[in-house]
Protein backbone atom coordinates (compact mmCIF):
# COMPACT_ATOMS: atom_id res chain seq x y z
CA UNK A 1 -18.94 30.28 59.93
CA UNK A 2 -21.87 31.51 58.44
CA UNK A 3 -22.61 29.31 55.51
CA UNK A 4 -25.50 31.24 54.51
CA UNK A 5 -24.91 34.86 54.91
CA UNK A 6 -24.38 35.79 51.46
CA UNK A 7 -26.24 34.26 48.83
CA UNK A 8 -24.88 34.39 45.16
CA UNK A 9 -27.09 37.26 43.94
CA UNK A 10 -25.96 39.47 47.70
CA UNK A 11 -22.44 38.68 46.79
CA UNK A 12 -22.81 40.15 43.60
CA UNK A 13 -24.34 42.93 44.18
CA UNK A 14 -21.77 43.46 46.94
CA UNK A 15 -18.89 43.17 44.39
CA UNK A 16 -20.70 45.57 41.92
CA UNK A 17 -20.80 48.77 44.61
CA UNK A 18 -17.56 47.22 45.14
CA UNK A 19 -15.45 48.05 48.08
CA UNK A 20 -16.63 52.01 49.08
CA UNK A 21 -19.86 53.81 48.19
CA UNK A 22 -17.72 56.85 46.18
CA UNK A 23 -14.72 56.05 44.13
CA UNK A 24 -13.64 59.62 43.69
CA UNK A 25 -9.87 60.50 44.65
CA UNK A 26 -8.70 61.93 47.94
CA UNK A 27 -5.85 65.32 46.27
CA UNK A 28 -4.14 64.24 49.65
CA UNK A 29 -0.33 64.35 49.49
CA UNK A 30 2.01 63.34 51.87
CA UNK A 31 4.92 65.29 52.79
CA UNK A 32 8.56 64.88 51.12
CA UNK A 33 10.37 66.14 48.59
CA UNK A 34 11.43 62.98 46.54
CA UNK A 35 10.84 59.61 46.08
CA UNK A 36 14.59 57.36 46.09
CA UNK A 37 14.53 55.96 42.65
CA UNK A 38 16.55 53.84 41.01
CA UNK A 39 16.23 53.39 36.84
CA UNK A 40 14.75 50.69 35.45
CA UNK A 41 15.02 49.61 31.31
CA UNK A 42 11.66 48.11 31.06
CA UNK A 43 8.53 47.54 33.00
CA UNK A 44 9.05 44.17 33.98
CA UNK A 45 12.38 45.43 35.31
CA UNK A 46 10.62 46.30 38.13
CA UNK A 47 8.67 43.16 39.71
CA UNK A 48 11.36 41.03 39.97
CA UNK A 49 13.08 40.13 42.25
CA UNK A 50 10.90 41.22 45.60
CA UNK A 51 13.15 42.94 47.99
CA UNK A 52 13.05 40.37 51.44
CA UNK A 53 11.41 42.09 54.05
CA UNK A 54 11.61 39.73 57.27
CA UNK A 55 14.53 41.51 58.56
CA UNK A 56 13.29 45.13 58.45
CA UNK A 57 12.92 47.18 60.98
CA UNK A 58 9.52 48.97 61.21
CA UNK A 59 10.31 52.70 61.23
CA UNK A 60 8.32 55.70 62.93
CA UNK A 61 5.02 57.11 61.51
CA UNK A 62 6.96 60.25 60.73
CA UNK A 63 9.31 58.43 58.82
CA UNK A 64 6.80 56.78 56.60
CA UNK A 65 4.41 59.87 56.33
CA UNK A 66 7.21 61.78 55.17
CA UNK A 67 8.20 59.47 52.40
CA UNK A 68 6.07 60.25 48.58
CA UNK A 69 2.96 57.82 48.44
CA UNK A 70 3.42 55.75 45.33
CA UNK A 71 0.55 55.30 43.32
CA UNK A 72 -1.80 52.10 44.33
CA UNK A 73 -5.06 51.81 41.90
CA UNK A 74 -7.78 49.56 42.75
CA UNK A 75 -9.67 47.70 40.52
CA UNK A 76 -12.77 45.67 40.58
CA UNK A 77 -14.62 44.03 37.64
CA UNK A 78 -13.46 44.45 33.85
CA UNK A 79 -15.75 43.63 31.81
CA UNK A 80 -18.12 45.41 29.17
CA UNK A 81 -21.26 47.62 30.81
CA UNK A 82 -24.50 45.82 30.28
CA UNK A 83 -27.87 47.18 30.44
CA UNK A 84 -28.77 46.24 33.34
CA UNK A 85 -25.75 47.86 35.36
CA UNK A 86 -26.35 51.06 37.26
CA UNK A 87 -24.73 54.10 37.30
CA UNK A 88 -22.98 53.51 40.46
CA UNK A 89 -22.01 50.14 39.38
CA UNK A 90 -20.17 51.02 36.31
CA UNK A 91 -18.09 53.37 38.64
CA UNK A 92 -16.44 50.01 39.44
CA UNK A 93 -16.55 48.20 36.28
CA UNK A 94 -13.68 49.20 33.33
CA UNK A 95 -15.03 47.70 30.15
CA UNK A 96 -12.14 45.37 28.74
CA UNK A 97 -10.80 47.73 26.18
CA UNK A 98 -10.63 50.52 28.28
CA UNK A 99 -8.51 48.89 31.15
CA UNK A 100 -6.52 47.53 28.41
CA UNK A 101 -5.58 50.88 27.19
CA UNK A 102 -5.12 52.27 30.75
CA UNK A 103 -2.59 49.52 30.87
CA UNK A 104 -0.94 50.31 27.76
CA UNK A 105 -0.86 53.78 29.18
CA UNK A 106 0.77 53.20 32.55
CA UNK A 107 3.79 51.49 30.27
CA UNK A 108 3.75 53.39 27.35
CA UNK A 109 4.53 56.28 30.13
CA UNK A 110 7.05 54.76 31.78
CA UNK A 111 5.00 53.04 34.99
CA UNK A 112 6.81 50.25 36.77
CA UNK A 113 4.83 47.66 38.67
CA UNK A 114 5.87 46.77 42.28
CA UNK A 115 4.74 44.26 44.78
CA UNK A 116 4.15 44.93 48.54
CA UNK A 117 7.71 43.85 49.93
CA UNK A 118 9.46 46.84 47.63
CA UNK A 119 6.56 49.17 49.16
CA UNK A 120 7.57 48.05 52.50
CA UNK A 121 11.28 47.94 52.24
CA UNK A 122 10.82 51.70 50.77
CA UNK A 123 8.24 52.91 53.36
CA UNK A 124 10.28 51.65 56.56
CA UNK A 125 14.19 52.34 55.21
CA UNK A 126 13.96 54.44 52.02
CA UNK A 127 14.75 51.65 49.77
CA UNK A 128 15.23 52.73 45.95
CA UNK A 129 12.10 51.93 43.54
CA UNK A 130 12.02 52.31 40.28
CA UNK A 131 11.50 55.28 38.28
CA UNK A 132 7.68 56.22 38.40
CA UNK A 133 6.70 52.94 40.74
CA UNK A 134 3.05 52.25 40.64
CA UNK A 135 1.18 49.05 42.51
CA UNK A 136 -1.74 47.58 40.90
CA UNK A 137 -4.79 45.84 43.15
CA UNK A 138 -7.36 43.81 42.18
CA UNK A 139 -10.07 42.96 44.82
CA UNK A 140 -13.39 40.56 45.12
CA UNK A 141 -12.12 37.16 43.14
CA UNK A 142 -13.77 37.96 40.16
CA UNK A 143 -12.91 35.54 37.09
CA UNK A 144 -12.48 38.52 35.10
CA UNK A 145 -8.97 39.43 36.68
CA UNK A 146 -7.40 35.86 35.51
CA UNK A 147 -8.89 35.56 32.48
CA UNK A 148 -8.68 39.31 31.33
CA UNK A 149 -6.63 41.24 33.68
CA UNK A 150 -3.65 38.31 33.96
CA UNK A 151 -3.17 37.60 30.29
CA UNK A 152 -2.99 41.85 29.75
CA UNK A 153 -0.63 42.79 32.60
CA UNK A 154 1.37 40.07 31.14
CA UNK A 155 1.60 41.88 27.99
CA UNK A 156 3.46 43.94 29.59
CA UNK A 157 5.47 42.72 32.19
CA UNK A 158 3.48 43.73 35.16
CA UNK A 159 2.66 42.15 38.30
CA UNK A 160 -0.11 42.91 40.89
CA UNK A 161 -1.54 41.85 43.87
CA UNK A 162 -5.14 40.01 44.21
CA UNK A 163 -6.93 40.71 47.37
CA UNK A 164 -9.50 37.62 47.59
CA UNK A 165 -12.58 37.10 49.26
CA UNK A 166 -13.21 33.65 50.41
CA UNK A 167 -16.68 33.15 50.28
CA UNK A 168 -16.79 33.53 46.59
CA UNK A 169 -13.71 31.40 45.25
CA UNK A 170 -14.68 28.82 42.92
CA UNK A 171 -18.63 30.15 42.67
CA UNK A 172 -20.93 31.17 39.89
CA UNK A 173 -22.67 34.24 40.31
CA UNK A 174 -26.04 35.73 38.47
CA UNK A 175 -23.79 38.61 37.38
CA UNK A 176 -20.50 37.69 38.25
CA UNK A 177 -18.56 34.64 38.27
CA UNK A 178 -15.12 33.90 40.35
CA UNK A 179 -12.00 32.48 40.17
CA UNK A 180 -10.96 29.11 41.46
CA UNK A 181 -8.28 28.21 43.86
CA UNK A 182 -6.33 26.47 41.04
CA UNK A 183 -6.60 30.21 39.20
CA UNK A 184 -5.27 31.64 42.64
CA UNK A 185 -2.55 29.77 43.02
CA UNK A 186 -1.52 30.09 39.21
CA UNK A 187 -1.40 33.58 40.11
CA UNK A 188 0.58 33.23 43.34
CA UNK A 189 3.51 30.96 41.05
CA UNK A 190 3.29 33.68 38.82
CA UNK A 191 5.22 36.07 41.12
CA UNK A 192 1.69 37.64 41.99
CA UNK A 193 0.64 38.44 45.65
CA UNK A 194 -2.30 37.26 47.15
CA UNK A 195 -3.65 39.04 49.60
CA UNK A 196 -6.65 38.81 52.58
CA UNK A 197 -10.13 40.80 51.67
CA UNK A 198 -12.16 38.89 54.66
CA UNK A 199 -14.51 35.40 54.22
CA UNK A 200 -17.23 37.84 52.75
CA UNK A 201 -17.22 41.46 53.06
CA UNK A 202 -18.26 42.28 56.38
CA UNK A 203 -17.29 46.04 57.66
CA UNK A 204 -13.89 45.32 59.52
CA UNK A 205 -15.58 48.56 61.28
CA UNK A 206 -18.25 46.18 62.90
CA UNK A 207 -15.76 43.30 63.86
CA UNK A 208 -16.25 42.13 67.74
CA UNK A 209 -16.15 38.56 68.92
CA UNK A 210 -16.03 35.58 66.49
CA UNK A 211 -15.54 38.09 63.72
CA UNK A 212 -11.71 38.39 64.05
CA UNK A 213 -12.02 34.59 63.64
CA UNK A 214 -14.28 34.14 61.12
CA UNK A 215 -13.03 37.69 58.75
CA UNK A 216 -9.60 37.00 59.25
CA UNK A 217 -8.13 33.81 60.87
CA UNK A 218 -10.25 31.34 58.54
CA UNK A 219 -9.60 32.98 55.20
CA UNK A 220 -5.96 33.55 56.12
CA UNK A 221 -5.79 29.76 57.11
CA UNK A 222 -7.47 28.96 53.51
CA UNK A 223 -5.56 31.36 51.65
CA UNK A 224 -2.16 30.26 52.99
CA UNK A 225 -3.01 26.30 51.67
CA UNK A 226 -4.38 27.38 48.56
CA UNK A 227 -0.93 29.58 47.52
CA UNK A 228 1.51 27.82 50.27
CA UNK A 229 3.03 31.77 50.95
CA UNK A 230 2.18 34.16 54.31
CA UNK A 231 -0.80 36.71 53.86
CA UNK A 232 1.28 39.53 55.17
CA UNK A 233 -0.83 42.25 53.12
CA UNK A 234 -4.58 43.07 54.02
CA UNK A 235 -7.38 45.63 52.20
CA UNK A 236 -10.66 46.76 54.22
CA UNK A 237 -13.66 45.95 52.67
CA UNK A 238 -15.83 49.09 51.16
CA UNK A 239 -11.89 50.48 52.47
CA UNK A 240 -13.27 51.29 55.99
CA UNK A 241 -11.47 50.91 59.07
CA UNK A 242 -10.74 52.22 62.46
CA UNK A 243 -7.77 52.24 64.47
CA UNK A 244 -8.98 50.01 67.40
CA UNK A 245 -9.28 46.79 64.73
CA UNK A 246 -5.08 47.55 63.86
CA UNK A 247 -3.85 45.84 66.84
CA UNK A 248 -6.09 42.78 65.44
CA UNK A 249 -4.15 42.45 62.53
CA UNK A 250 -0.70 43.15 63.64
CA UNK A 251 -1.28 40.48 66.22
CA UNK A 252 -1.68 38.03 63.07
CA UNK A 253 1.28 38.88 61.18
CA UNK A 254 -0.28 41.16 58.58
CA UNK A 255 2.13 44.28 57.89
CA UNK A 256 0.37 46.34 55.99
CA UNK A 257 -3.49 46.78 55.37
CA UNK A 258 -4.88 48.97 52.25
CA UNK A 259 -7.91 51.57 52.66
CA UNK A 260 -8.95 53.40 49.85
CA UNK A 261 -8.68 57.77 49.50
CA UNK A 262 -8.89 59.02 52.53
CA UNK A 263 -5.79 60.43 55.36
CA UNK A 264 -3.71 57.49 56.52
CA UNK A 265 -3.42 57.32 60.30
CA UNK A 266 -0.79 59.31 61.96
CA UNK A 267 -0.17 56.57 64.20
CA UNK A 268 -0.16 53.39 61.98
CA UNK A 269 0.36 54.58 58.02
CA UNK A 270 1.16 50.82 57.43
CA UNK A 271 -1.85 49.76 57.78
CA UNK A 272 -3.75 52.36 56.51
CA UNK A 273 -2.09 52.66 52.79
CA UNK A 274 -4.04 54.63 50.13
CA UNK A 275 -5.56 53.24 46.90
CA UNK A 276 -8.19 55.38 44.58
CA UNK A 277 -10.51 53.43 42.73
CA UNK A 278 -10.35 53.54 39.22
CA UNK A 279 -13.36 54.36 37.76
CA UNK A 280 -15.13 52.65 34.96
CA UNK A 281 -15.72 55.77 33.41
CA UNK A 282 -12.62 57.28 33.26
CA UNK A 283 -10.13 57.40 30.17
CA UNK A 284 -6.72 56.38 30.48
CA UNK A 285 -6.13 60.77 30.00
CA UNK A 286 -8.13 60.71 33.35
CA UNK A 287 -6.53 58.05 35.09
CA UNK A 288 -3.31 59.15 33.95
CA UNK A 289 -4.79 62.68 36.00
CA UNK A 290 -6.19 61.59 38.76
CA UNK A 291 -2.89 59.62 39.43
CA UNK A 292 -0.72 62.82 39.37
CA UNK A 293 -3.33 64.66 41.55
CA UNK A 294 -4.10 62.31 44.45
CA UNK A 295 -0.14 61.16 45.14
């Protein structure tokens, strides 16, 4: 493994452009008329318990393009601007009041959380969600999403699911520092999901030899002792992928991977699942928007 590859100050700046170069979202919709909801009272309702998934049978990319996309925001650091941040960086930073508002906006308009084995129970068999499902992502390991982001979706009822980066647990960063695997595992007991985001970055594009090993075999190894569950769930760094790395995945057990806004693949829409970013400029008004025009 390459010990050395990213420095501190790299893997910060890496984590500041976060995980793709333009944040804006995709208007995109997938066909289908309806999404099969059940009611829920409250928003914790919805994240327990986690439908089982082991004995579902993976249906046809028609199937699953034809089903609504539920909403899946990404999020990156949250924490307050400073002055030396730049103007693409703050694209992927939400100062702490406003993502605590956005929150308080998703539930105050009726949002229910899910977790990746409702997503795939609904995307392979039609599954009932609850009324006006949304996921919530978190990616990079920044300390930011335990100490602010956990204590505020809590508030509220709401799960969500952390996609970690090895390289960086437990580290201190010049601009960012990172959680710990005690914090990842708290998060894990918590009903959270953990999820893979690579050892440290690298373009799953660019993957050929002892990449596959070193991107995705080691970290899954790590990330399975740290939280004692599967990694089933995967998300591409800077949300880039191509269809020839698929087969690499699905050969390790993961079942569905997460790119960011642009068209899922017409051959494998599990493992190309759509996120937007949400932007550290936008108002909970315009998240609530951009939700309701890119799904």
């Amino acid at each position: 493994m390459r010990k050395t590859f990213l420095s501190l100050l790299a893997a910060s700046l890496i984590l500041v452009l976060g995980c793709q170069s333009k944040s804006q979202p995709s208007a995109t919709q997938a066909g289908g008329d309806s999404t099969a909801n059940a009611q829920a009272t409250s928003p914790a309702a919805a994240t327990t318990p986690q439908t089982a998934s082991g004995n579902i049978k993976v249906a046809d990319a028609k199937t699953i393009l034809a089903r609504k996309q539920v909403p899946i925001l990404c999020y990156h650091q949250v924490r307050n601007w400073k002055p030396t941040d730049g103007k693409v960086g703050k694209d992927y930073i939400v100062e702490i009041q406003n993502f605590k508002d956005q929150i308080k906006m998703l539930a105050d308009s009726g949002y229910h959380t899910i977790l990746p084995d409702q997503l795939y129970a609904y995307l392979n068999t039609g599954a009932p969600l609850p009324s006006k499902p949304i996921m919530l992502t978190f990616d990079d390991t920044d300390l930011d999403q335990f100490t602010v982001v956990r204590p505020t979706l809590q508030k509220y009822g709401y799960k969500a699911v952390y996609f970690i980066m090895t390289v960086s647990i437990g580290k201190k960063g010049k601009f960012v520092d990172y959680m710990s695997a005690d914090q990842i595992k708290q998060l894990a007991a918590e009903g959270n999901v953990i999820g893979s985001h690579t050892y440290d970055h690298k373009n799953f594009k660019k993957y050929a030899g002892k990449d596959w090993e070193e991107q995705l075999d080691k970290p899954t190894k790590k990330l399975e002792e740290i939280t004692g569950k599967k990694m089933t769930e995967f998300a591409y760094p800077f949300g880039l992928w191509n269809a020839e790395g698929i087969p690499e995945l699905k050969k390790r057990g993961f079942r569905m991977a997460f790119q960011l806004a642009t068209k899922r693949d017409e051959k494998d829409p599990l493992f190309t699942i759509r996120r937007i970013i949400a932007s550290g400029y936008w108002s909970p008004k315009t998240l609530s928007n951009s939700i309701k025009n890119s799904f």
